[in-house]
PDB file of N, CA and C in Angstrom:
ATOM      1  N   UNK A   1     -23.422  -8.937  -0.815  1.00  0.00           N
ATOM      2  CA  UNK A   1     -22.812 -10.165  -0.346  1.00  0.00           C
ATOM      3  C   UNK A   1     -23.847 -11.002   0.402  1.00  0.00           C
ATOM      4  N   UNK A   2     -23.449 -12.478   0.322  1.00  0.00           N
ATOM      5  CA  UNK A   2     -24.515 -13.207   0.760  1.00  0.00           C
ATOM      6  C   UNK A   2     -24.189 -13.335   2.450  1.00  0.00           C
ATOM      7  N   UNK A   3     -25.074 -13.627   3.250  1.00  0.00           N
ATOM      8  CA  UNK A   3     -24.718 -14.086   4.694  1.00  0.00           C
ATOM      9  C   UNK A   3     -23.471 -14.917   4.749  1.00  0.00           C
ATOM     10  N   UNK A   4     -22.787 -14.820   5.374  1.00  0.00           N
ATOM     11  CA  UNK A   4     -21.430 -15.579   5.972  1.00  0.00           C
ATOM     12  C   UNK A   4     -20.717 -15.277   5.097  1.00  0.00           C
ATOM     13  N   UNK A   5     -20.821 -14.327   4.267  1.00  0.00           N
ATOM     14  CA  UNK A   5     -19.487 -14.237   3.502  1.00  0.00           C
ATOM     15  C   UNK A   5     -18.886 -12.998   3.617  1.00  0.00           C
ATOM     16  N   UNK A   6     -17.819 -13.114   3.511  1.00  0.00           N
ATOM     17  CA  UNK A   6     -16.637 -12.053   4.331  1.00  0.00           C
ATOM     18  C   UNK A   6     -15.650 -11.629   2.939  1.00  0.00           C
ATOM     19  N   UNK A   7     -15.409 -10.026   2.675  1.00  0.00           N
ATOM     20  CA  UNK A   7     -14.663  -9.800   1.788  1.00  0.00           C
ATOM     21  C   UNK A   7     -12.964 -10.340   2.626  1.00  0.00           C
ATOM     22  N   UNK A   8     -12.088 -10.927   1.238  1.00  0.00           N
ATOM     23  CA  UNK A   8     -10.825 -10.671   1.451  1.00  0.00           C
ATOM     24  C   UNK A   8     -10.055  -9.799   1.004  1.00  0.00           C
ATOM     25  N   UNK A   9     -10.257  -9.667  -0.241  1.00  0.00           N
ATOM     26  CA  UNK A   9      -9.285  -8.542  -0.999  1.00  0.00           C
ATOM     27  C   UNK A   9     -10.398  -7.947  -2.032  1.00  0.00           C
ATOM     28  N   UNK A  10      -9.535  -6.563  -2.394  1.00  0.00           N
ATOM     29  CA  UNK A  10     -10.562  -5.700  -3.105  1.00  0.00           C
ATOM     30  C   UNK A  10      -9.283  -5.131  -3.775  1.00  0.00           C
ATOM     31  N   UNK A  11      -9.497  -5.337  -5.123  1.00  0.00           N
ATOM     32  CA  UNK A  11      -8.516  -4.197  -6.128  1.00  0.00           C
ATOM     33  C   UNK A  11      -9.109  -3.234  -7.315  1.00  0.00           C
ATOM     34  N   UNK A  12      -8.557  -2.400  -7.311  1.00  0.00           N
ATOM     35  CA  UNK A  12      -9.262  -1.847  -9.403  1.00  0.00           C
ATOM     36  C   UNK A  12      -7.991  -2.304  -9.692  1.00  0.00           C
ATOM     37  N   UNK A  13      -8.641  -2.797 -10.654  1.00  0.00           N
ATOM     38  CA  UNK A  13      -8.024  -3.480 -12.112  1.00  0.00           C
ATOM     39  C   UNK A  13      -8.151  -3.267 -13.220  1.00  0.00           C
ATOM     40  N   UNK A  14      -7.703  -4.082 -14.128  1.00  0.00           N
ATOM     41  CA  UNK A  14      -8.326  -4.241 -15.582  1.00  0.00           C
ATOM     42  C   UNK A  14      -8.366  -5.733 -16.163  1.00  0.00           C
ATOM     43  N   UNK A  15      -9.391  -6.532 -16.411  1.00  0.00           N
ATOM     44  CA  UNK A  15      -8.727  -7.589 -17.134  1.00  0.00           C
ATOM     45  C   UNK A  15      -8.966  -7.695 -18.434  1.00  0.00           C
ATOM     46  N   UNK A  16      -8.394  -8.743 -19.053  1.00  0.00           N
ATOM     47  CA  UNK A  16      -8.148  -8.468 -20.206  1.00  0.00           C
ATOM     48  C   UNK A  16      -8.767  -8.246 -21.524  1.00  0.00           C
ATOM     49  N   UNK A  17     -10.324  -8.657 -21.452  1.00  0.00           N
ATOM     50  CA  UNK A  17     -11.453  -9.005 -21.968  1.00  0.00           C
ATOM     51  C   UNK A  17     -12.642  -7.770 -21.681  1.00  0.00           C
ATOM     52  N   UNK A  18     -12.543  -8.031 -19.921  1.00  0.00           N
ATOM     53  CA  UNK A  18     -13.888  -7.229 -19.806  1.00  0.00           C
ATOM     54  C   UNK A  18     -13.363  -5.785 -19.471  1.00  0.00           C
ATOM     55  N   UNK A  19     -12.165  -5.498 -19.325  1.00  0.00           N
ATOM     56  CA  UNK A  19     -12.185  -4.230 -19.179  1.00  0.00           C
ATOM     57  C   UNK A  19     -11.494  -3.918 -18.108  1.00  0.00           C
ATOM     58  N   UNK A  20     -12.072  -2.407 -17.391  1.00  0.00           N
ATOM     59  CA  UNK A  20     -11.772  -1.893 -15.944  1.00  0.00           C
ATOM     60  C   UNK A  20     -12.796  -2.135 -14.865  1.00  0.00           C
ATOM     61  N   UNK A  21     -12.391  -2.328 -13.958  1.00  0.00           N
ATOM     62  CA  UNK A  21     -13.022  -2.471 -12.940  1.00  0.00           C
ATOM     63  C   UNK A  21     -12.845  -2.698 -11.227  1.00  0.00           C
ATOM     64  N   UNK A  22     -13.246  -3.812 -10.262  1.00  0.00           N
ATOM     65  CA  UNK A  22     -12.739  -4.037  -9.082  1.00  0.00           C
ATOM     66  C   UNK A  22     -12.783  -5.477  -9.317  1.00  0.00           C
ATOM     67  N   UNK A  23     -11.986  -6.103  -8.518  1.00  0.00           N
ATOM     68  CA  UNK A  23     -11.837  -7.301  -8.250  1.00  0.00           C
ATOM     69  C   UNK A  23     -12.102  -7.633  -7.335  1.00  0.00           C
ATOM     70  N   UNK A  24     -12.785  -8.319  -6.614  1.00  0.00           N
ATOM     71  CA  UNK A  24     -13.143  -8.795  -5.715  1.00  0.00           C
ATOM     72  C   UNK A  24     -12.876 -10.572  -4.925  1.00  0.00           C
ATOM     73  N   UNK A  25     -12.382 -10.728  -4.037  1.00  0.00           N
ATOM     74  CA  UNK A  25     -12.357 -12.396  -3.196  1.00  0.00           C
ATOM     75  C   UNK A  25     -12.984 -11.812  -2.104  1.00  0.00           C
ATOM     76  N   UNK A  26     -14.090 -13.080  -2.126  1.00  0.00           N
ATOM     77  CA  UNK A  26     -14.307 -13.338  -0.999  1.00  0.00           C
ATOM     78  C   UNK A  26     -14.254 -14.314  -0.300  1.00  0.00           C
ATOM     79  N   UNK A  27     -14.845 -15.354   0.614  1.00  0.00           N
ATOM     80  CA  UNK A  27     -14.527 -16.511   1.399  1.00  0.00           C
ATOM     81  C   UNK A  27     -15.342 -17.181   0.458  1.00  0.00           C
ATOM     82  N   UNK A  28     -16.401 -16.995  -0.591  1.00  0.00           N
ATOM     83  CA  UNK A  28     -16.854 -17.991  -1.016  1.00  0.00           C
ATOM     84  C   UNK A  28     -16.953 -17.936  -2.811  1.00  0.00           C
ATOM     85  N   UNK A  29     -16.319 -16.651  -3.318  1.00  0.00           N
ATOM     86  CA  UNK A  29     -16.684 -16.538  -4.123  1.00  0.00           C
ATOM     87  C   UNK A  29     -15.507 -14.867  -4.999  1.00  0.00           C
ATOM     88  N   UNK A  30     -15.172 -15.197  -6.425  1.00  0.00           N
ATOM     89  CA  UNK A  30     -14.445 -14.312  -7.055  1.00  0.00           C
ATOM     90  C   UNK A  30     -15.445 -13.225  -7.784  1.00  0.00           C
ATOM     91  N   UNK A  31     -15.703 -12.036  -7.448  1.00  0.00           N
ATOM     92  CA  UNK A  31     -16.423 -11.195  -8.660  1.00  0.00           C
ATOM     93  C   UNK A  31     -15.344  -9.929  -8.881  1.00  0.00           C
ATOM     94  N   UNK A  32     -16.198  -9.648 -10.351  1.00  0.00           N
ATOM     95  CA  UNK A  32     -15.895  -8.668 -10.663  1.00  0.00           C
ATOM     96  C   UNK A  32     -16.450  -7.706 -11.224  1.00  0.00           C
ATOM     97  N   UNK A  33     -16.790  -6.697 -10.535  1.00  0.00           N
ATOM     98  CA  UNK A  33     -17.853  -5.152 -10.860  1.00  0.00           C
ATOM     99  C   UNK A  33     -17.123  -4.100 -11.807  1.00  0.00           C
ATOM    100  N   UNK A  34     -17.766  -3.589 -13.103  1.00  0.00           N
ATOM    101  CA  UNK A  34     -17.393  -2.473 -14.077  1.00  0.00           C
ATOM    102  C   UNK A  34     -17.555  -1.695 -12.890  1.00  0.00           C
ATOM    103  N   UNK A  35     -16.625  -0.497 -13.415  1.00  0.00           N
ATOM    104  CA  UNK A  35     -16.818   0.575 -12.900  1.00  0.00           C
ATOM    105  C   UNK A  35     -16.853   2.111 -14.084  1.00  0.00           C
ATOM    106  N   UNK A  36     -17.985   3.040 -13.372  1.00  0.00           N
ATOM    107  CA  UNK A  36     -17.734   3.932 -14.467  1.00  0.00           C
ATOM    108  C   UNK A  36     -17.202   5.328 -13.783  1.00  0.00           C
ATOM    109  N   UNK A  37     -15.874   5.892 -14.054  1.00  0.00           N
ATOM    110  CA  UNK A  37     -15.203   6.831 -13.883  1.00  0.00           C
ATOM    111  C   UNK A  37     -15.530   8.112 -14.065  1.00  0.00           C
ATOM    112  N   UNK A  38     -15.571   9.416 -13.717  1.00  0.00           N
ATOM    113  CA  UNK A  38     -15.701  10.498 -13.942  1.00  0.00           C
ATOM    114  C   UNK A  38     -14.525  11.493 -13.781  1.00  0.00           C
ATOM    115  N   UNK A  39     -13.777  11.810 -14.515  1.00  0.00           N
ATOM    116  CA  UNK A  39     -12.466  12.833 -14.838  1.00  0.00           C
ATOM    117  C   UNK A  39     -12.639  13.795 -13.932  1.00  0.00           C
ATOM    118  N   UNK A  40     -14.158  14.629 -14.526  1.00  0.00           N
ATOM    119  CA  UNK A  40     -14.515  15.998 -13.586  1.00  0.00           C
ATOM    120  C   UNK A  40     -14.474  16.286 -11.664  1.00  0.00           C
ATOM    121  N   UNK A  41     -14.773  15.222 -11.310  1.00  0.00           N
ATOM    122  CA  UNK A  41     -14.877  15.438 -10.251  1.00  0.00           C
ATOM    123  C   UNK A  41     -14.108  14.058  -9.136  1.00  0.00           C
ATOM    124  N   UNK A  42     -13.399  13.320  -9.919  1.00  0.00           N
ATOM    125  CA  UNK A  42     -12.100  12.216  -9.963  1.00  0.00           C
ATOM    126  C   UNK A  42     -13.392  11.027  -8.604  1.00  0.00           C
ATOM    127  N   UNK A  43     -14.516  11.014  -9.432  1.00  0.00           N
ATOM    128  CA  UNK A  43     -15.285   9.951  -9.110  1.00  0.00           C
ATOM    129  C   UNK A  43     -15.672   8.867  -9.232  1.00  0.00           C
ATOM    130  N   UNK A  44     -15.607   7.551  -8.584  1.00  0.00           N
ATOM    131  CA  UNK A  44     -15.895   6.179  -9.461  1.00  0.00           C
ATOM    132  C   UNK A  44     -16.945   5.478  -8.641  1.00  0.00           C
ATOM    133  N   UNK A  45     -17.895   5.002  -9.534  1.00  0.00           N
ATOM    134  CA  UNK A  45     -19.043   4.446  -9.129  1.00  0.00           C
ATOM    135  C   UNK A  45     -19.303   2.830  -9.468  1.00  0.00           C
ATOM    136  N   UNK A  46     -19.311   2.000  -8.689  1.00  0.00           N
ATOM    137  CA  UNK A  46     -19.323   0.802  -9.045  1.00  0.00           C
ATOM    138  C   UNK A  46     -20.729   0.659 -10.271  1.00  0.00           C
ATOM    139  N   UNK A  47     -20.451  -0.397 -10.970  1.00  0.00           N
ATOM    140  CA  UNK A  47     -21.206  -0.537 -12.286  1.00  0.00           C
ATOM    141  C   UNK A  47     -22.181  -1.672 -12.484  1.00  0.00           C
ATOM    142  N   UNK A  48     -22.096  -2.995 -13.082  1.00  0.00           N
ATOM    143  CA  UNK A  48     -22.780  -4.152 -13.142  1.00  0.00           C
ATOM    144  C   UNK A  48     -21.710  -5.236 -12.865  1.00  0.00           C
ATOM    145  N   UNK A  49     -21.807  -6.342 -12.599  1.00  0.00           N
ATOM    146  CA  UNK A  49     -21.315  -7.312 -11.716  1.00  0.00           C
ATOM    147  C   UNK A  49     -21.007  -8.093 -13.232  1.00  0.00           C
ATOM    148  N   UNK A  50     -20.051  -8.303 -13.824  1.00  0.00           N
ATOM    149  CA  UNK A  50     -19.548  -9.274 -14.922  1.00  0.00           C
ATOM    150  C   UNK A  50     -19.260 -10.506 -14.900  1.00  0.00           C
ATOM    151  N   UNK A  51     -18.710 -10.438 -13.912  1.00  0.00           N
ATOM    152  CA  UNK A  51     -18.492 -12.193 -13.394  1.00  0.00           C
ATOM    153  C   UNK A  51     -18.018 -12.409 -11.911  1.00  0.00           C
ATOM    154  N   UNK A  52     -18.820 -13.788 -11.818  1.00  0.00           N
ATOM    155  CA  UNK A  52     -18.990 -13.863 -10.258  1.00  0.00           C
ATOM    156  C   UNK A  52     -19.170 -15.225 -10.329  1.00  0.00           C
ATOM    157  N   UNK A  53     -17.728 -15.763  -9.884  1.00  0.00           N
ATOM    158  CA  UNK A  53     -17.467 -17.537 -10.173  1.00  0.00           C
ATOM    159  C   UNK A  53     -17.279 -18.165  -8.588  1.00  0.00           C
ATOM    160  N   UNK A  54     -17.712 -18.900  -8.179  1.00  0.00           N
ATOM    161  CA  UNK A  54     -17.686 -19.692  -6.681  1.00  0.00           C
ATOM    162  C   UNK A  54     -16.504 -19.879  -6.848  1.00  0.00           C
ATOM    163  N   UNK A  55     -15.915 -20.167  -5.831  1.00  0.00           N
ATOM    164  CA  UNK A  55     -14.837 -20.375  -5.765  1.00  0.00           C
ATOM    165  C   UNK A  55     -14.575 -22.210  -5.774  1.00  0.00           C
ATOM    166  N   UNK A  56     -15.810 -23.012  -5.500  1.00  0.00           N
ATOM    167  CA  UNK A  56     -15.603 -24.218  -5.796  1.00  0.00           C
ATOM    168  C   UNK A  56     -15.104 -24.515  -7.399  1.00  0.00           C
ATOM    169  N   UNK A  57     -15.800 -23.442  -8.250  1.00  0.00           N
ATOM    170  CA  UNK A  57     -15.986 -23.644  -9.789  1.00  0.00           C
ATOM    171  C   UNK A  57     -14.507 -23.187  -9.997  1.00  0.00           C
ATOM    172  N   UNK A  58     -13.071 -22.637  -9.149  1.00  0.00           N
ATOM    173  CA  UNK A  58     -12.410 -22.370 -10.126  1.00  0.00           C
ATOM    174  C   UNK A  58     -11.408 -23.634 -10.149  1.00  0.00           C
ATOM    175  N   UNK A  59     -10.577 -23.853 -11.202  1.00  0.00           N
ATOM    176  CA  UNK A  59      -9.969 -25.157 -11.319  1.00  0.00           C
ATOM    177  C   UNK A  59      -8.409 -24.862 -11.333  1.00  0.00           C
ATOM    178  N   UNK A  60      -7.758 -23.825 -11.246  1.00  0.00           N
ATOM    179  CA  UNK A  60      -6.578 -23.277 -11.581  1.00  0.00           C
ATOM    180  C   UNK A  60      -5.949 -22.051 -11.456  1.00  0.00           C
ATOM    181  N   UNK A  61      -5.114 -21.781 -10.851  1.00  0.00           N
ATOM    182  CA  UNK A  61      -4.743 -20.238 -10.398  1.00  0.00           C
ATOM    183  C   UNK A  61      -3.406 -20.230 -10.094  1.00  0.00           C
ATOM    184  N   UNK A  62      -2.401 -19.174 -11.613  1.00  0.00           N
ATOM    185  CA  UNK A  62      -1.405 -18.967 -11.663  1.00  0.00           C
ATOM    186  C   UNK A  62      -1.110 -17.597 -11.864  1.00  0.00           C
ATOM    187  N   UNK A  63       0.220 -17.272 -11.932  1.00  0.00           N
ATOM    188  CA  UNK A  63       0.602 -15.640 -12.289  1.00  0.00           C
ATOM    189  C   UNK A  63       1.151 -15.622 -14.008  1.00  0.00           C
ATOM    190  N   UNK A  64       1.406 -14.649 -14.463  1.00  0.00           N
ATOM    191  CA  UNK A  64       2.250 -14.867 -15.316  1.00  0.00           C
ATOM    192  C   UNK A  64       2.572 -13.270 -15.895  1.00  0.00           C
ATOM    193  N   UNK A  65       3.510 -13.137 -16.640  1.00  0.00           N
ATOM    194  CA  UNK A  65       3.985 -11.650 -17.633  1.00  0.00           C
ATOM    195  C   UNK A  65       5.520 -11.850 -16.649  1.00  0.00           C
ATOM    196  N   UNK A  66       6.270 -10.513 -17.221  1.00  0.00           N
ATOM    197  CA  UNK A  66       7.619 -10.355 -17.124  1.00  0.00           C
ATOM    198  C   UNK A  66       7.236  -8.598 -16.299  1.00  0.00           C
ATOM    199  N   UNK A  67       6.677  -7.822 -17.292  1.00  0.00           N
ATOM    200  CA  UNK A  67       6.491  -6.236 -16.655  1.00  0.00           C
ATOM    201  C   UNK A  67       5.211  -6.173 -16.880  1.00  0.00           C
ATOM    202  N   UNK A  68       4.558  -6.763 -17.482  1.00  0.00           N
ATOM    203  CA  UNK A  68       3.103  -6.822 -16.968  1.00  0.00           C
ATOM    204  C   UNK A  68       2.054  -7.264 -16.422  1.00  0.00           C
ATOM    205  N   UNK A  69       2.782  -7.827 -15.451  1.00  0.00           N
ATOM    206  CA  UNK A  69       2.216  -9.092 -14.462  1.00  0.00           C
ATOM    207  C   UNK A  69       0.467  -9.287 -14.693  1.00  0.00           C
ATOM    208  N   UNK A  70      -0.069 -10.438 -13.947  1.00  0.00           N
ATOM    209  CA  UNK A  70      -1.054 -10.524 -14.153  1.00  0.00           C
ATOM    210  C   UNK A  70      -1.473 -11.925 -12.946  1.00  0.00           C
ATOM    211  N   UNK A  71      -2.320 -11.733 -12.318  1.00  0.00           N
ATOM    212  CA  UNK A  71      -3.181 -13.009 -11.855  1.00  0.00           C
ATOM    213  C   UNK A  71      -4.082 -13.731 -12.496  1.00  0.00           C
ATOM    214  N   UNK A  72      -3.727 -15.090 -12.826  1.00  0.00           N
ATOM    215  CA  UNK A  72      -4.843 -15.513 -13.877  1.00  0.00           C
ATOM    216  C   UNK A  72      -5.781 -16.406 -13.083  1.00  0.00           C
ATOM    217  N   UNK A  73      -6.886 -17.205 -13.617  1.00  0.00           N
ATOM    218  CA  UNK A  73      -7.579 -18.470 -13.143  1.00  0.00           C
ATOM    219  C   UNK A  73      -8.473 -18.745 -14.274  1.00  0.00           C
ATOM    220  N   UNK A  74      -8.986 -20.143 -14.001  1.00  0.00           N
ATOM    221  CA  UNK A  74      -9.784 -20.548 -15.279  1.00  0.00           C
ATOM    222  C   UNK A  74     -10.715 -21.174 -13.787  1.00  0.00           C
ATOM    223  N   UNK A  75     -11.865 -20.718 -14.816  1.00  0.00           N
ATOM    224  CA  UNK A  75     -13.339 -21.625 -13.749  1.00  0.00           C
ATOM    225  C   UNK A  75     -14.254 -21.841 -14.862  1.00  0.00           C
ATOM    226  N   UNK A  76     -15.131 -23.005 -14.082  1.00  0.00           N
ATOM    227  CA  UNK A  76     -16.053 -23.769 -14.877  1.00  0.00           C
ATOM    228  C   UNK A  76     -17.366 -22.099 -14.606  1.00  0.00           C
ATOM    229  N   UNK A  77     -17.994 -21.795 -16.280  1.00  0.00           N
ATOM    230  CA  UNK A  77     -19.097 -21.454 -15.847  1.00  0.00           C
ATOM    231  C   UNK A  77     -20.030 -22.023 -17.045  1.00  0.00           C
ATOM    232  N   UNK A  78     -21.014 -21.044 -17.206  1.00  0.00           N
ATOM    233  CA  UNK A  78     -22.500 -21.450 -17.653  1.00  0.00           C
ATOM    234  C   UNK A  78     -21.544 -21.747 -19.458  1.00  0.00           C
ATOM    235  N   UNK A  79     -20.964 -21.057 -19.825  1.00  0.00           N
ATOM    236  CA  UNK A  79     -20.291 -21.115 -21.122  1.00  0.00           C
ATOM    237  C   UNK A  79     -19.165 -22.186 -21.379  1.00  0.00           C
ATOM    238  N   UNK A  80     -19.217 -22.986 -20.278  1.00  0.00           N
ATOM    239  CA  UNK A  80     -17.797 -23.754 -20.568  1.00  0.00           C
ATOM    240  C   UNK A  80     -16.620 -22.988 -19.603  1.00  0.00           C
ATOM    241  N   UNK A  81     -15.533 -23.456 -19.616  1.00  0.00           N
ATOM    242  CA  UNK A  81     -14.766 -23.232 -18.469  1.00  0.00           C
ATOM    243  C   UNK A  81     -14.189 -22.101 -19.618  1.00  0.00           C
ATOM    244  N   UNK A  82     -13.696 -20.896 -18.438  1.00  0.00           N
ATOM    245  CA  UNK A  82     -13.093 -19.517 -19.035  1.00  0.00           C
ATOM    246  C   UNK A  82     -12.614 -19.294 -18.729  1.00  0.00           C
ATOM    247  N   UNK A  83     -10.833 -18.241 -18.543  1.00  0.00           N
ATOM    248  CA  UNK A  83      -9.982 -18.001 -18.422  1.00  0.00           C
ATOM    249  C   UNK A  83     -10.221 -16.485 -18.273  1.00  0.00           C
ATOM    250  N   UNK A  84      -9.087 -16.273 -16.841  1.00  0.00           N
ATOM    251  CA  UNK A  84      -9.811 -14.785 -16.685  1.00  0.00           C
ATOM    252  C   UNK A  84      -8.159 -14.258 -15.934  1.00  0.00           C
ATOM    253  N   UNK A  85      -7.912 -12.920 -16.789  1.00  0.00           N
ATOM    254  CA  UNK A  85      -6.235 -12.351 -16.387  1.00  0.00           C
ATOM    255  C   UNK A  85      -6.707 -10.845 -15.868  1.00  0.00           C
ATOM    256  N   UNK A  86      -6.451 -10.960 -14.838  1.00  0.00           N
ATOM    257  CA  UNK A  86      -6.190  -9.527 -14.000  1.00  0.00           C
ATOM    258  C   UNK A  86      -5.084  -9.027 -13.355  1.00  0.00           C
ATOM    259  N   UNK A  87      -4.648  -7.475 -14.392  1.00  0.00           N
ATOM    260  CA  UNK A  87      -3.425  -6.716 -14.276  1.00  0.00           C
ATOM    261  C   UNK A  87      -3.722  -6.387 -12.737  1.00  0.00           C
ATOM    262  N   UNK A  88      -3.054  -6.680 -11.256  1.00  0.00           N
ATOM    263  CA  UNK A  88      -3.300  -6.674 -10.092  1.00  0.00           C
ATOM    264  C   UNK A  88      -1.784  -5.789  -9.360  1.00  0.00           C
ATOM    265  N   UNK A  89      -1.887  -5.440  -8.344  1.00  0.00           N
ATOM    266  CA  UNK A  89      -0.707  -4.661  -8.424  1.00  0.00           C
ATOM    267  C   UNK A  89       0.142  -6.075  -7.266  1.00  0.00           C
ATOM    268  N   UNK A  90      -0.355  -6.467  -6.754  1.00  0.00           N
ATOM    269  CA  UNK A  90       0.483  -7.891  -6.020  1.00  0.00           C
ATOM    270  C   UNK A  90       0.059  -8.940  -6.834  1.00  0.00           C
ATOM    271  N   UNK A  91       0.758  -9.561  -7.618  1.00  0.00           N
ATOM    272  CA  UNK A  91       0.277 -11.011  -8.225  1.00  0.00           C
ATOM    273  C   UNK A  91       0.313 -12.030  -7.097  1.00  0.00           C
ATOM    274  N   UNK A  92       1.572 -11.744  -6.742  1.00  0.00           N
ATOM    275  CA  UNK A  92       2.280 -13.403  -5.584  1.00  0.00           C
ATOM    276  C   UNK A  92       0.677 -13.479  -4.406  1.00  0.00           C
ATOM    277  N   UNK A  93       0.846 -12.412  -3.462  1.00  0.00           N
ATOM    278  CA  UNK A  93      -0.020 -12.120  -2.916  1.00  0.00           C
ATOM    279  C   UNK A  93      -1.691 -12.839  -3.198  1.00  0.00           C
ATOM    280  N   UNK A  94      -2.013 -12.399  -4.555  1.00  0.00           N
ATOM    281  CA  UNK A  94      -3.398 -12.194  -4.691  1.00  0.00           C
ATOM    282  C   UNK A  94      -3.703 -14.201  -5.448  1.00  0.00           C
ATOM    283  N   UNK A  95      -2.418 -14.418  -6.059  1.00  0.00           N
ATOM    284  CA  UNK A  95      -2.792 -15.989  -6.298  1.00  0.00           C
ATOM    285  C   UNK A  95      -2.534 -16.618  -5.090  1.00  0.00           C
ATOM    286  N   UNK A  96      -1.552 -16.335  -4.216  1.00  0.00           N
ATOM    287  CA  UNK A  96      -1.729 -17.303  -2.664  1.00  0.00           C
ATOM    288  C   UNK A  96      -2.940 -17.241  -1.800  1.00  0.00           C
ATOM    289  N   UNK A  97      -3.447 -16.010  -1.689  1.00  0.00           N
ATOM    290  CA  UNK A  97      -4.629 -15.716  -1.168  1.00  0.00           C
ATOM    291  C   UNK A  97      -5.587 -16.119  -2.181  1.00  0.00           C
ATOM    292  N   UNK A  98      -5.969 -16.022  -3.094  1.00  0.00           N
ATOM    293  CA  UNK A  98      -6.767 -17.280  -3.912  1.00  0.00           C
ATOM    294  C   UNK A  98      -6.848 -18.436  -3.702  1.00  0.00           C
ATOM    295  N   UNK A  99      -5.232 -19.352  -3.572  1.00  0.00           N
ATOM    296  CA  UNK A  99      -5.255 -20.809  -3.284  1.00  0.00           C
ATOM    297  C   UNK A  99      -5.960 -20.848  -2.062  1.00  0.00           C
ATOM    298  N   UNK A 100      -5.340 -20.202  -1.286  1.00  0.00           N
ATOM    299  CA  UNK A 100      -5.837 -20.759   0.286  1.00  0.00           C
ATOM    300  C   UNK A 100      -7.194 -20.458   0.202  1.00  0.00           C
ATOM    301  N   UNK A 101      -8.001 -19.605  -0.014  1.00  0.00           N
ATOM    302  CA  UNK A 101      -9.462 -19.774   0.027  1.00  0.00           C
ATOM    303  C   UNK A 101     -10.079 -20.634  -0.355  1.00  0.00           C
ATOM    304  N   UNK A 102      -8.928 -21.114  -1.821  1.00  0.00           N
ATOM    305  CA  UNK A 102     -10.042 -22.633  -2.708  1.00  0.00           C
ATOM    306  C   UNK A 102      -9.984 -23.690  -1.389  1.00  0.00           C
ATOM    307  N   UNK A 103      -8.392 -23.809  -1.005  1.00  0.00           N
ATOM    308  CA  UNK A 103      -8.247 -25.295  -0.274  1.00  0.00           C
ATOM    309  C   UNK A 103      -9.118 -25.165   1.303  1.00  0.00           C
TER     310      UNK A 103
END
C-alpha cells in the first residue's frame, strides 16, 4: 500500500472472469490479489495483483443476482472501461462502502 492509504474492507471472493481471490478497498483505490490455496495443510497465500483501479477511475457501482448476489462496478482502465462482478458475502454493505469512498 501506498503512504496515506488505509485498508477498508478485505474479502475472498471470486469474480467472474478472473477467478478466486481477495478483494480489496481502500481509501484510494479497489484491488484485487489471486490467491493460491493448499488443501493439505488448509493454506492460502496471496498471489499477483490482477486489478487495481483508483477509485477516481470507477464510474458506477451497483448490486445485482436474486441467490447469487454480487457487487458490481465498471472503471475506466488501460483497455477501455471494464466491468468487474464480485460474489461478496455483504453486497448492500460493500457497494455503500464503495460509494462513500468514491464521493
Amino acid at each position: 500500500m501506498e503512504k496515506g492509504e488505509n485498508r477498508i474492507k478485505q474479502e475472498d471472493c471470486s469474480e467472474d472472469n478472473l477467478g478466486a481471490g481477495i478483494l480489496t478497498l481502500t481509501n484510494k483505490r479497489l484491488a484485487f490479489d489471486k490467491t493460491n490455496a493448499r488443501i493439505m495443510d488448509f493454506s492460502k497465500h496471496f498471489g499477483e495483483t490482477v486489478m487495481d483501479v483508483k477509485l477516481d477511475d470507477v464510474t458506477k457501482v451497483w448490486k445485482e443476482g436474486l441467490l447469487m448476489k454480487k457487487v458490481c462496478f465498471t472503471a475506466k482502465t488501460n483497455d477501455g472501461e471494464q466491468t468487474f462482478k464480485f460474489g461478496v458475502f455483504n453486497t448492500k454493505d460493500w457497494t455503500k462502502t464503495i460509494e462513500k469512498q468514491i464521493s
